[in-house]
PDB file of N, CA and C in Angstrom:
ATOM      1  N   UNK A   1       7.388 -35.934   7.486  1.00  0.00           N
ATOM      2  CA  UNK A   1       8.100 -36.042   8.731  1.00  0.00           C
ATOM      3  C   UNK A   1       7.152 -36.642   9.777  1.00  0.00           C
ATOM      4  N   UNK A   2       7.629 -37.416  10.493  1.00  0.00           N
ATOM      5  CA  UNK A   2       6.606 -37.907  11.438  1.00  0.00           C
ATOM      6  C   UNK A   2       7.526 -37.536  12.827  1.00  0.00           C
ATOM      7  N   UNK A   3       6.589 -36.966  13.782  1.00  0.00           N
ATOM      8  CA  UNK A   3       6.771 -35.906  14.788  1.00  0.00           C
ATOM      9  C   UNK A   3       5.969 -36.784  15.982  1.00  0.00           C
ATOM     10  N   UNK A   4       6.250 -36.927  16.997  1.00  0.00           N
ATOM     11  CA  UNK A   4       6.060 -37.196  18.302  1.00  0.00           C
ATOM     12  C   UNK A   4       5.731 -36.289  19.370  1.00  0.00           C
ATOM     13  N   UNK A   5       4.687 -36.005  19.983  1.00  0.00           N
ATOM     14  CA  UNK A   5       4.553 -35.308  20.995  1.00  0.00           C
ATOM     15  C   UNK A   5       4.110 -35.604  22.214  1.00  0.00           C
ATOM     16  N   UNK A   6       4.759 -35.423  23.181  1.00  0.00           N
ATOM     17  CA  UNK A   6       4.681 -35.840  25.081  1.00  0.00           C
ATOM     18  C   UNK A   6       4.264 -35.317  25.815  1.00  0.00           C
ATOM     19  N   UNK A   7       2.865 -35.179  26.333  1.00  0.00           N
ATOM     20  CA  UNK A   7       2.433 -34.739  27.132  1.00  0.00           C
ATOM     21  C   UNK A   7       1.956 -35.485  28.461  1.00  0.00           C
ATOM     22  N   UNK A   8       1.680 -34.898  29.662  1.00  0.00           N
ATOM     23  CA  UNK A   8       1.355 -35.768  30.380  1.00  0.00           C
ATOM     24  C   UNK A   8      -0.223 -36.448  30.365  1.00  0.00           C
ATOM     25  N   UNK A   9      -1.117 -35.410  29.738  1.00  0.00           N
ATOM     26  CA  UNK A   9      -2.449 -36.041  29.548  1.00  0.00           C
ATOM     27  C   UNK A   9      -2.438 -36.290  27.481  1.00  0.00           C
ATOM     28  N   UNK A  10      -3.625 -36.534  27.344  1.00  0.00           N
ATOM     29  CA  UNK A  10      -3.877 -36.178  25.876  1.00  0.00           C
ATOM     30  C   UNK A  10      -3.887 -34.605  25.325  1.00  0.00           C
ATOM     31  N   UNK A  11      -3.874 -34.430  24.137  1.00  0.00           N
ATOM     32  CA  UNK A  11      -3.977 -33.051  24.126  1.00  0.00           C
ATOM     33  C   UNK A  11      -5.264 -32.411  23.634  1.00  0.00           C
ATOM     34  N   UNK A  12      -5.672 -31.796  24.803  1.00  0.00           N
ATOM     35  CA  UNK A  12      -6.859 -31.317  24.373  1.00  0.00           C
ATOM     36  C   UNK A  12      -7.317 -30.100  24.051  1.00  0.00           C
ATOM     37  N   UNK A  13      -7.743 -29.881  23.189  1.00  0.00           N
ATOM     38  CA  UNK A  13      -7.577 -27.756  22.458  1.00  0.00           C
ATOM     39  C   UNK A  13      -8.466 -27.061  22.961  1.00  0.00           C
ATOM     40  N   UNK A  14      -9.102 -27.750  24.070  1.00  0.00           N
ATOM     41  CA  UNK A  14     -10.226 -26.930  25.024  1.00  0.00           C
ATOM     42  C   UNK A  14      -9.667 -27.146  26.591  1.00  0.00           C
ATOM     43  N   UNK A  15      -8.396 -27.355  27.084  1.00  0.00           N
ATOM     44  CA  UNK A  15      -7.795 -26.841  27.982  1.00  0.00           C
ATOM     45  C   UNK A  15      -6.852 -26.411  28.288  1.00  0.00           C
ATOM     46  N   UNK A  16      -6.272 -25.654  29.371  1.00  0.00           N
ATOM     47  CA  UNK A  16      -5.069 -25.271  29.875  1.00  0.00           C
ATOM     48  C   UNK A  16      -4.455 -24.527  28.294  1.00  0.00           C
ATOM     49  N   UNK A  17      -3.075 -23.428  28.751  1.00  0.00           N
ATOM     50  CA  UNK A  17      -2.571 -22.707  27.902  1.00  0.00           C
ATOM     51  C   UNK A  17      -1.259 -23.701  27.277  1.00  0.00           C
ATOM     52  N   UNK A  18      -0.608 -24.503  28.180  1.00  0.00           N
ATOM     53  CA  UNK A  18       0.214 -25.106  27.409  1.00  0.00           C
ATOM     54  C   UNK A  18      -0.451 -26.421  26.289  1.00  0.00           C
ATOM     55  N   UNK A  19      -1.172 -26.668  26.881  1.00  0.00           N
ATOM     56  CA  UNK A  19      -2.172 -28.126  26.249  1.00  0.00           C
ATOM     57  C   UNK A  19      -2.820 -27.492  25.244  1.00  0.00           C
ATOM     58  N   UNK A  20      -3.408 -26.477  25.214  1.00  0.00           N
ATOM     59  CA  UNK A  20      -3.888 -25.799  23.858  1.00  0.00           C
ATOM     60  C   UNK A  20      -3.086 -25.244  22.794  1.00  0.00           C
ATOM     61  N   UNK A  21      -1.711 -24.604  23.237  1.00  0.00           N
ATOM     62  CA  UNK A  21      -0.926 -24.485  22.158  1.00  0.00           C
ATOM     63  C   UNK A  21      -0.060 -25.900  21.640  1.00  0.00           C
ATOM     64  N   UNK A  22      -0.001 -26.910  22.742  1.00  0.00           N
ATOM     65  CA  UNK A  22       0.429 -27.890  21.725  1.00  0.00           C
ATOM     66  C   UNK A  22      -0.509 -28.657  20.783  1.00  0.00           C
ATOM     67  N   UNK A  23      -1.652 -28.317  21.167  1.00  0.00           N
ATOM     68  CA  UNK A  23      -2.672 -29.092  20.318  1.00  0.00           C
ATOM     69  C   UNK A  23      -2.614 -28.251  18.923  1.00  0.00           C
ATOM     70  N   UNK A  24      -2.328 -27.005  18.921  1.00  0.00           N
ATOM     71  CA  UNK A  24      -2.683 -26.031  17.945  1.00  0.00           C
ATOM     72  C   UNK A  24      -1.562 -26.351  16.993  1.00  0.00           C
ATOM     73  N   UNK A  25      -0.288 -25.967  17.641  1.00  0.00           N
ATOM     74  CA  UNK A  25       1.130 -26.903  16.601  1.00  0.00           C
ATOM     75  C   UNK A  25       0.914 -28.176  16.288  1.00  0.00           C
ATOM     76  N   UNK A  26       0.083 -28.931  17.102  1.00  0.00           N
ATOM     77  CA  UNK A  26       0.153 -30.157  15.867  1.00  0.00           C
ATOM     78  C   UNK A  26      -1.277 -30.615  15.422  1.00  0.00           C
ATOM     79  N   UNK A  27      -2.270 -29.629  15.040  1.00  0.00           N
ATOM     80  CA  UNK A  27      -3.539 -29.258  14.123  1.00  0.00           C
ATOM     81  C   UNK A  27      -2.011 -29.034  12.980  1.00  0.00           C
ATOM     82  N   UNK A  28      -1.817 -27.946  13.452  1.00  0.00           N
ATOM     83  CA  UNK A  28      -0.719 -26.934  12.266  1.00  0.00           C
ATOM     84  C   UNK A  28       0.279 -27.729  11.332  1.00  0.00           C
ATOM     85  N   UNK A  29       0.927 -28.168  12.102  1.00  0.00           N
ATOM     86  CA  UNK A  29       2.270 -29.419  11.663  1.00  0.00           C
ATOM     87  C   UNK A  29       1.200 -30.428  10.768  1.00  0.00           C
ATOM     88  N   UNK A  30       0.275 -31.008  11.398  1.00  0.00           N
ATOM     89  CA  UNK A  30      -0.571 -32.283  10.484  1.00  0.00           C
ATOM     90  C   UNK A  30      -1.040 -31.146   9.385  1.00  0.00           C
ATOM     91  N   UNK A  31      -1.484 -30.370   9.103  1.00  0.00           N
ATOM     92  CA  UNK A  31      -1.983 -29.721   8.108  1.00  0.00           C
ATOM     93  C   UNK A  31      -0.922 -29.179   6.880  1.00  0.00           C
ATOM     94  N   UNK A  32       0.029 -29.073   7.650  1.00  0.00           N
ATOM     95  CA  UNK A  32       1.130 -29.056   6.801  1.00  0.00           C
ATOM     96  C   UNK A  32       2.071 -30.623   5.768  1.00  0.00           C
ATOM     97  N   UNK A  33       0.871 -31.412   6.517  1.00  0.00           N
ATOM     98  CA  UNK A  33       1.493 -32.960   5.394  1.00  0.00           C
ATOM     99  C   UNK A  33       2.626 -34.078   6.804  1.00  0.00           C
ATOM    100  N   UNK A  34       2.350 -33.068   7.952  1.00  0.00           N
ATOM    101  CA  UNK A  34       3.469 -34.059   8.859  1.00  0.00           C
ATOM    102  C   UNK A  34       2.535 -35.310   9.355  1.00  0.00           C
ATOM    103  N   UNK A  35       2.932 -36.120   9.583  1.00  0.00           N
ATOM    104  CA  UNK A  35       2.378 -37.205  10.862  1.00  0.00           C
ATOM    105  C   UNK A  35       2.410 -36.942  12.156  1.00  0.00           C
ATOM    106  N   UNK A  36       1.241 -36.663  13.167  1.00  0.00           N
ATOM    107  CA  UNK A  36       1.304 -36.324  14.344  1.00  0.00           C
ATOM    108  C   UNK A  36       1.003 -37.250  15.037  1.00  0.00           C
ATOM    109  N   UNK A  37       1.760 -37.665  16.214  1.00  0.00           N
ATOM    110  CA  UNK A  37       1.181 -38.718  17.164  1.00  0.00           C
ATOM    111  C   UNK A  37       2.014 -38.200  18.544  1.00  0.00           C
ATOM    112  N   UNK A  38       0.804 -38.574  19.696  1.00  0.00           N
ATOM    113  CA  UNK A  38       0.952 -38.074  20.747  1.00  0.00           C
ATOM    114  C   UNK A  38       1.035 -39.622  21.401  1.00  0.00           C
ATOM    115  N   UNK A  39       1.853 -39.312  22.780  1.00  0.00           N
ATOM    116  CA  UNK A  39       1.829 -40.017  23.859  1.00  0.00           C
ATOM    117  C   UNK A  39       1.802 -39.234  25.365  1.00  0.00           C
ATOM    118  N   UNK A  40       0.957 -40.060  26.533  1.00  0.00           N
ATOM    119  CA  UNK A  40       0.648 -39.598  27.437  1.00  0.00           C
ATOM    120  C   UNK A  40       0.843 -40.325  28.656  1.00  0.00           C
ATOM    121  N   UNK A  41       0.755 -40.134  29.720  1.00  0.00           N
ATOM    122  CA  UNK A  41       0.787 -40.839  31.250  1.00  0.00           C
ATOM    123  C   UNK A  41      -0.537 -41.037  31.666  1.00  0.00           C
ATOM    124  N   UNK A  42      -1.358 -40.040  31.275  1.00  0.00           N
ATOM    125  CA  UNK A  42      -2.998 -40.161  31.879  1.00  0.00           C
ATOM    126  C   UNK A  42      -3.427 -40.568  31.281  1.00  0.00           C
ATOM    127  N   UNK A  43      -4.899 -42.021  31.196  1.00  0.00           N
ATOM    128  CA  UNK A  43      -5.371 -42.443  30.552  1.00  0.00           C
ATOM    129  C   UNK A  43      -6.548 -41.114  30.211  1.00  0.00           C
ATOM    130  N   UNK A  44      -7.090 -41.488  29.428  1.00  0.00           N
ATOM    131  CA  UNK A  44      -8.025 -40.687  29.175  1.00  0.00           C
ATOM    132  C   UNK A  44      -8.836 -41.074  27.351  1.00  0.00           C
ATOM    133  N   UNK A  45     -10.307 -41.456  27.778  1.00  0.00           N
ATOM    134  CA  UNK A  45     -10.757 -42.236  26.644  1.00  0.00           C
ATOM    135  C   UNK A  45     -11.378 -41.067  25.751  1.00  0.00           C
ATOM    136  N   UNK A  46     -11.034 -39.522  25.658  1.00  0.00           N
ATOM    137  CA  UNK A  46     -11.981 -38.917  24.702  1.00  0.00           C
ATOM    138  C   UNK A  46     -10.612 -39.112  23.205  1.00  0.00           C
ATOM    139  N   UNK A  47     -10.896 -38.583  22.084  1.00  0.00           N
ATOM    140  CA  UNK A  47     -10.845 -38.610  20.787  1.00  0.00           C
ATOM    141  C   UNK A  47     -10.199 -37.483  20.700  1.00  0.00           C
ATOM    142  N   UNK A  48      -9.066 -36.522  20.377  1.00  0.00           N
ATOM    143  CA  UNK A  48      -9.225 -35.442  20.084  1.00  0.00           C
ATOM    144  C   UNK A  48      -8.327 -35.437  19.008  1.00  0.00           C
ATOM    145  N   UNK A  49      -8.379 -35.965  17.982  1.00  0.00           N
ATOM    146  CA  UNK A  49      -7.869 -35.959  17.072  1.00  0.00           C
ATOM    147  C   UNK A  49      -6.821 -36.053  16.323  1.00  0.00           C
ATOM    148  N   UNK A  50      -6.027 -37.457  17.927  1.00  0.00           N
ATOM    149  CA  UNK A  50      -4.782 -37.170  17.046  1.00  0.00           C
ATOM    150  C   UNK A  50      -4.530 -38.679  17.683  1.00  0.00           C
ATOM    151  N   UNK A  51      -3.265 -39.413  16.812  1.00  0.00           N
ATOM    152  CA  UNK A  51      -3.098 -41.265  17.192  1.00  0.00           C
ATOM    153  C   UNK A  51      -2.742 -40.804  19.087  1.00  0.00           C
ATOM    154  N   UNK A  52      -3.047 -41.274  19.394  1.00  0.00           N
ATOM    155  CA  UNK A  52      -2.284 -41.146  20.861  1.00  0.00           C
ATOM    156  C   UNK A  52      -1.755 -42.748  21.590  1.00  0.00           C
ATOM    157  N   UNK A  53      -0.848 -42.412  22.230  1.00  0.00           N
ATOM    158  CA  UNK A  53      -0.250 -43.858  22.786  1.00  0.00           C
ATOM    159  C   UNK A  53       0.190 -43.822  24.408  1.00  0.00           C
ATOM    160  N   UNK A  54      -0.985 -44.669  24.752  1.00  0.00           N
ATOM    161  CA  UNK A  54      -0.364 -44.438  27.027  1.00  0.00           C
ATOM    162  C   UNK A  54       0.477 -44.951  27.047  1.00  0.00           C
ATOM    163  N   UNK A  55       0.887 -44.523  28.068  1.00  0.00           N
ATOM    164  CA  UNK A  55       3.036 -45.133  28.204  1.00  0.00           C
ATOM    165  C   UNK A  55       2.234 -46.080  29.626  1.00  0.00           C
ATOM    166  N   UNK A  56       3.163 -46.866  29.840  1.00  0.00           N
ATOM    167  CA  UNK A  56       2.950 -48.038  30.681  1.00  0.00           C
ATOM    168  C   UNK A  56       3.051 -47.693  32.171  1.00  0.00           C
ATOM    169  N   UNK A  57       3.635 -46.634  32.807  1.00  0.00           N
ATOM    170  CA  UNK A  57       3.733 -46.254  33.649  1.00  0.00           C
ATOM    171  C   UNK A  57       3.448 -44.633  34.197  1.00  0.00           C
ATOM    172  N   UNK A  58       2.810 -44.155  35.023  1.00  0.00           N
ATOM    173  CA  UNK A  58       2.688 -42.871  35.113  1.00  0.00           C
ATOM    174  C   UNK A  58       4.124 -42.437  36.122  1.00  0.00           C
ATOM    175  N   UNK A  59       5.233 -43.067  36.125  1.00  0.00           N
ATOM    176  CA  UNK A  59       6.585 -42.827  36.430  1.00  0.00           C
ATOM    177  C   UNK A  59       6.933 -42.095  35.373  1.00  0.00           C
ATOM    178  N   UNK A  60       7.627 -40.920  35.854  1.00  0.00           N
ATOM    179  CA  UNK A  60       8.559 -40.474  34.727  1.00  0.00           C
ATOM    180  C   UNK A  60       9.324 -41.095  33.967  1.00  0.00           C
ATOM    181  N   UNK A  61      10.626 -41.461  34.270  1.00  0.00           N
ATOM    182  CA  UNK A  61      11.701 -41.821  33.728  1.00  0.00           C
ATOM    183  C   UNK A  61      11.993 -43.141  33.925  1.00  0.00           C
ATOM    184  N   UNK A  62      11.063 -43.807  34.020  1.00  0.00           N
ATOM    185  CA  UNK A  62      11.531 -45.355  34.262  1.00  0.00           C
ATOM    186  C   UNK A  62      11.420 -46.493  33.261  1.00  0.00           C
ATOM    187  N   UNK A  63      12.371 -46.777  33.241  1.00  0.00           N
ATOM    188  CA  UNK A  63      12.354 -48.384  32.195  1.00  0.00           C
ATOM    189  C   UNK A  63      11.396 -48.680  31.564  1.00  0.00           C
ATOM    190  N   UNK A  64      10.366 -48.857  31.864  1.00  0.00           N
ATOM    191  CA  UNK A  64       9.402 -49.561  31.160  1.00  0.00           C
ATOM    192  C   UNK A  64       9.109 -48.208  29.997  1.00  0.00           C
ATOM    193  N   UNK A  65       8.711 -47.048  30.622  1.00  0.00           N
ATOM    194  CA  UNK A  65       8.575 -46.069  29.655  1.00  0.00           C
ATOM    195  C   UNK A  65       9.644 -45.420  28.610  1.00  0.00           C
ATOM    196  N   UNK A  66      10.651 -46.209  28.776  1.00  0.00           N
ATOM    197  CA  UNK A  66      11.906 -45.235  28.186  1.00  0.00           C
ATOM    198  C   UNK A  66      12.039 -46.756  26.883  1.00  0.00           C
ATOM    199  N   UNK A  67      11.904 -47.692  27.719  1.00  0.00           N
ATOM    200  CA  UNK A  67      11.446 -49.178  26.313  1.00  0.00           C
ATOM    201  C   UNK A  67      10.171 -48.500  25.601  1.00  0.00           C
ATOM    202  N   UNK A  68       9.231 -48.170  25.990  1.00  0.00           N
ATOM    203  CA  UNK A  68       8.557 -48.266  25.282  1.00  0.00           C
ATOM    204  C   UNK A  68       8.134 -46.594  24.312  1.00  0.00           C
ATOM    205  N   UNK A  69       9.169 -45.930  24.626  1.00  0.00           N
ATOM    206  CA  UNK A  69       9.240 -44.857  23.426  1.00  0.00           C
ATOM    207  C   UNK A  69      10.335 -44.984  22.807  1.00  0.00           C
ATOM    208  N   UNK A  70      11.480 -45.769  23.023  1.00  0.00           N
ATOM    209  CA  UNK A  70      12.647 -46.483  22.368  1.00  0.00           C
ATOM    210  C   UNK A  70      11.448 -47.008  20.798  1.00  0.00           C
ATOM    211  N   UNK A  71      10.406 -47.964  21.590  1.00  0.00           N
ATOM    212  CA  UNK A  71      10.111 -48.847  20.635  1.00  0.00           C
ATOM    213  C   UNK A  71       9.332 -48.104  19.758  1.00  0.00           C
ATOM    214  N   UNK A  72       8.165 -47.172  20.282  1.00  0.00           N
ATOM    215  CA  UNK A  72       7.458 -46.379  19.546  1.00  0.00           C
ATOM    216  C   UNK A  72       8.181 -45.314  18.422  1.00  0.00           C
ATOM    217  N   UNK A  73       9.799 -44.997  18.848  1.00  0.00           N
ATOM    218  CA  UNK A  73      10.051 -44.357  18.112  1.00  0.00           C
ATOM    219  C   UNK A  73      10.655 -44.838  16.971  1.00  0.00           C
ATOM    220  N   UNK A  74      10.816 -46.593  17.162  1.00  0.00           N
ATOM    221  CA  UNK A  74      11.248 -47.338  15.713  1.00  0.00           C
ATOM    222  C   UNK A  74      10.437 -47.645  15.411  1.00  0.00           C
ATOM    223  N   UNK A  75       9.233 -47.619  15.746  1.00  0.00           N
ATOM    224  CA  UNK A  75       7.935 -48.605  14.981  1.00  0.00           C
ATOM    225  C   UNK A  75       7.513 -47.146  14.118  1.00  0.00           C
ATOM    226  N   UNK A  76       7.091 -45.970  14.194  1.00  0.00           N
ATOM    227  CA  UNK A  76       7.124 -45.252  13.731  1.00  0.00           C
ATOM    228  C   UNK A  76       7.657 -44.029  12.865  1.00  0.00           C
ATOM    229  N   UNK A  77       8.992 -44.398  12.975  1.00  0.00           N
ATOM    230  CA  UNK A  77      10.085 -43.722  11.908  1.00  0.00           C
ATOM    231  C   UNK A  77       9.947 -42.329  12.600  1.00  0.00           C
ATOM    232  N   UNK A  78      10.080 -41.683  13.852  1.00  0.00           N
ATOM    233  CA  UNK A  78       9.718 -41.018  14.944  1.00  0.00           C
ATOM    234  C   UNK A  78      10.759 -39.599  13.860  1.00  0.00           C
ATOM    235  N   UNK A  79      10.718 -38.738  13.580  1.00  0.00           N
ATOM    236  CA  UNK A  79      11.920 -38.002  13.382  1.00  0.00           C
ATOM    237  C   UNK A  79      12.222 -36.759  14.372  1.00  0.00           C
ATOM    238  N   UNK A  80      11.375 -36.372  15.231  1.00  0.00           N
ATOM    239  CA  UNK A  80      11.339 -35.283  16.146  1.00  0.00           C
ATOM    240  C   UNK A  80      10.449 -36.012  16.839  1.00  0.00           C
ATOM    241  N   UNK A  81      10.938 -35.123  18.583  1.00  0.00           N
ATOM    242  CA  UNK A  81      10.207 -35.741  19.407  1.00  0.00           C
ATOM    243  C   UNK A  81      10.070 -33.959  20.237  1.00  0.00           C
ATOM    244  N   UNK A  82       8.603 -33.710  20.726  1.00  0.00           N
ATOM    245  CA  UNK A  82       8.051 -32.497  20.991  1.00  0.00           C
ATOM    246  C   UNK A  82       7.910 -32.645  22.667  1.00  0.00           C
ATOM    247  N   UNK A  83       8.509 -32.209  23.417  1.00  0.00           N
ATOM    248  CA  UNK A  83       8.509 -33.115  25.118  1.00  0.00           C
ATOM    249  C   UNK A  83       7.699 -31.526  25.469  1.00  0.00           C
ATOM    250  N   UNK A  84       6.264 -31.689  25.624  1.00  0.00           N
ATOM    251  CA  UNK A  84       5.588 -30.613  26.445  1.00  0.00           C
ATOM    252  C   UNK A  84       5.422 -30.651  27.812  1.00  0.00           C
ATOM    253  N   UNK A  85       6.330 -31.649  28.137  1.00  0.00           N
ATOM    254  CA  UNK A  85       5.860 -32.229  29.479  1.00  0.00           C
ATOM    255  C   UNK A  85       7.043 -31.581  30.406  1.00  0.00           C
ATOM    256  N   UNK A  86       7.925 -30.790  30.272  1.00  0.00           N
ATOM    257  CA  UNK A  86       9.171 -30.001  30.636  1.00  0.00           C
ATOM    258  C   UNK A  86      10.550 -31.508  31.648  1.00  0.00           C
TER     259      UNK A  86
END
């Protein structure tokens, strides 16, 4: 299954309580044989272990970002999408 997850930064398992449990479900989910890939609004150049993809705009809901997880979610055979971002 390849799984999508939205956060507003990257996910990093050494901060904040929501950002650490989504990092932990998808340690968990990838260990279980899924494909994990994250996308974010904040750039941010560290590594934490998972594909990550910046959305084009730090706008919520606007066009350019809603094309470009349209597209991410056909280029990747997306089957769930994980929105931590409320």
């Amino acid at each position: 299954m390849n799984i999508l997850i939205y956060f507003v930064k990257k996910l990093n398992p050494q901060q904040g309580g929501t950002e650490r449990v989504a990092s932990n479900i998808a340690f968990a989910l990838r260990e279980r044989g899924h494909n994990v890939y994250c996308t974010h609004k904040i750039e941010d150049e560290e590594d934490y272990g998972f594909e990550s993809f910046l959305m084009p705009s730090k706008e919520g809901n606007c066009k350019q970002n809603i094309d470009f997880i349209s597209n991410l979610i056909s280029r990747l055979n997306i089957d769930i999408i994980i929105n931590e971002s409320g």
